[in-house]
Protein backbone atom coordinates (compact mmCIF):
# COMPACT_ATOMS: atom_id res chain seq x y z
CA UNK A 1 -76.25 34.28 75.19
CA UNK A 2 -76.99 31.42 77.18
CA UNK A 3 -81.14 31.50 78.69
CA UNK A 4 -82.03 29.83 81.31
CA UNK A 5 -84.49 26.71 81.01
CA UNK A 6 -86.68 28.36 84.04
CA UNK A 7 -87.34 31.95 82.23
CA UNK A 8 -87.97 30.63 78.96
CA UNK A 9 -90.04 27.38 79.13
CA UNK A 10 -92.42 29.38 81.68
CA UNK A 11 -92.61 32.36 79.00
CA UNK A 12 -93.82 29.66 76.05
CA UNK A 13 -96.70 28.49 77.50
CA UNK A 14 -99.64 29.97 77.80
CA UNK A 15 -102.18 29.62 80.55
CA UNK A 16 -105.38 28.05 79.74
CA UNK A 17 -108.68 29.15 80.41
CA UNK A 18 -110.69 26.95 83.33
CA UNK A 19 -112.83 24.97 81.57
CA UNK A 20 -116.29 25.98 80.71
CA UNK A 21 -119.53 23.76 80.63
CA UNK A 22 -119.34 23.50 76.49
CA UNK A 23 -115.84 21.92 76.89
CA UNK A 24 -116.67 19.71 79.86
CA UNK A 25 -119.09 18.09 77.98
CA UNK A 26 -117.27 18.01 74.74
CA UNK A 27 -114.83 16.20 76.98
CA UNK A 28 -117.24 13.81 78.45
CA UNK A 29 -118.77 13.09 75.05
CA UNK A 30 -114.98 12.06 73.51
CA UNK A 31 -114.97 9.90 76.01
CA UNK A 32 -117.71 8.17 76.37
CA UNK A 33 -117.27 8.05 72.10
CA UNK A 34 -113.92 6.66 72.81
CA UNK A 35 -115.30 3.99 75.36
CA UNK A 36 -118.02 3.23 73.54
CA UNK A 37 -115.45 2.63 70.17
CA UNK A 38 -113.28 0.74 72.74
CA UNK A 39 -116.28 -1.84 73.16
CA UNK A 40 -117.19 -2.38 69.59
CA UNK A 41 -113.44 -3.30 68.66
CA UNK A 42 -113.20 -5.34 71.47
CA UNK A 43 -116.28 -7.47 70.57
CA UNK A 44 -115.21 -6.89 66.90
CA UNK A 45 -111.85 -8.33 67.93
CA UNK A 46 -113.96 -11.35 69.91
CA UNK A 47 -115.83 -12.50 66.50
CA UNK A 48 -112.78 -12.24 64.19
CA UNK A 49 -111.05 -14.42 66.80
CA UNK A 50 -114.28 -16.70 67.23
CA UNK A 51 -114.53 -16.71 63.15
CA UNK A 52 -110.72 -17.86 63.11
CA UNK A 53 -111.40 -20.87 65.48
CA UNK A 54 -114.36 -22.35 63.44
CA UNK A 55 -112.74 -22.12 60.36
CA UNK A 56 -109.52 -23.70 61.84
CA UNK A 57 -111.96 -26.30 63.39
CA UNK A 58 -113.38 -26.95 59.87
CA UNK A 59 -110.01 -27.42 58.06
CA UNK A 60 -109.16 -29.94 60.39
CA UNK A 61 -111.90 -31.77 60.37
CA UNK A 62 -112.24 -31.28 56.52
CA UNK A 63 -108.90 -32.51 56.28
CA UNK A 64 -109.58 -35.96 58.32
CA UNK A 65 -112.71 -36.43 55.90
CA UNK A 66 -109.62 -36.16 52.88
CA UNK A 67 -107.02 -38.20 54.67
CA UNK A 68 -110.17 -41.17 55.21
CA UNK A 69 -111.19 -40.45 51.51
CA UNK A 70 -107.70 -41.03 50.53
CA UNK A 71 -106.94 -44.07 52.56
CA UNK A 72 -110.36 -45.39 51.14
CA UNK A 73 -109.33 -44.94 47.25
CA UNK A 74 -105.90 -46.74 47.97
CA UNK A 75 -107.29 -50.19 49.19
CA UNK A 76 -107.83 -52.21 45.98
CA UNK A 77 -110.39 -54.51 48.18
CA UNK A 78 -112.83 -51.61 49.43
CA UNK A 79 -116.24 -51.63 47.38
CA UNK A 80 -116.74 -49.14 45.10
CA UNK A 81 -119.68 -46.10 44.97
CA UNK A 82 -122.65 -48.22 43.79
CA UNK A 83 -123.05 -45.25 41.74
CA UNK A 84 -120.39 -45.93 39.92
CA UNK A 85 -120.62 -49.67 39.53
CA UNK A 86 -124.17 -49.79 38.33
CA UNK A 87 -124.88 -49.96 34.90
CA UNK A 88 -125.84 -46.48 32.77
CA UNK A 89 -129.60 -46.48 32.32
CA UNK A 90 -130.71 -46.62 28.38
CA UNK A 91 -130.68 -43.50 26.88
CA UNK A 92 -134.19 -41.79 26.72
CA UNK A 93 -135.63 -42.13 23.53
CA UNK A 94 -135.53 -38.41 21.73
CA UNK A 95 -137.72 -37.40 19.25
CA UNK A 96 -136.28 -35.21 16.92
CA UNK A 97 -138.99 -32.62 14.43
CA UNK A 98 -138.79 -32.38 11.05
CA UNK A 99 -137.38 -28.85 11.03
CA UNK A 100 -134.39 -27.52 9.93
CA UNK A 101 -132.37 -25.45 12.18
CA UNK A 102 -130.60 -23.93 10.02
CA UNK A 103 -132.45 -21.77 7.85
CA UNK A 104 -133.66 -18.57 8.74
CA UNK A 105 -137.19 -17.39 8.86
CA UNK A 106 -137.74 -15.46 5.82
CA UNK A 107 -140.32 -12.91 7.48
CA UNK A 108 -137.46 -11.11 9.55
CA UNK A 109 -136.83 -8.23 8.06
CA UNK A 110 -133.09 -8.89 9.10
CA UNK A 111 -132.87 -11.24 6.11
CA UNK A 112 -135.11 -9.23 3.51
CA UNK A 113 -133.88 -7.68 0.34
């Protein structure tokens, strides 16, 4: 029995109420909710991107310092850290006490019989 796509597509739908005042401002509050989401992953958006560039910025530039760092280590002829070249101060003289380490006080109760 074939239908016809008039009769029954008219039949399946039901008609709406009009809108009342509750729904027209449930309506207006979705979207100003959407807008206002809209915004804050658009800016949200903004700083990830913003984030991305400085960090690219800084590998690049942190690479250069590496590259010059490198460049520096392989000349046998560059001076070296004066750090490095200067001689270690004397050790500090260190007093050392009398007492053992190593034995345990006898008033703990931990090591009382």
């Amino acid at each position: 029995m074939p239908h016809s796509s008039d009769s029954s597509d008219s039949s399946s739908f039901s008609q709406s109420p009009p809108p009342s005042k509750q729904d027209s401002s449930d309506d207006m509050r979705k979207v100003q909710r959407r807008e206002k989401n809209r915004i804050a992953a658009q800016k949200s958006r903004l700083r990830q991107t913003q984030k991305a560039d400085t960090l690219h910025l800084e590998s690049e530039d942190l690479e250069r310092q590496n590259a010059a760092l490198r460049r520096e280590i392989k000349q046998p002829d560059a001076p070296l850290c004066p750090i490095l070249t200067a001689a270690p101060p004397p050790p500090p003289e260190v007093l050392y006490a009398t007492h053992s380490f190593h034995q345990p006080h006898i008033s703990s109760p931990r090591f009382q019989h």
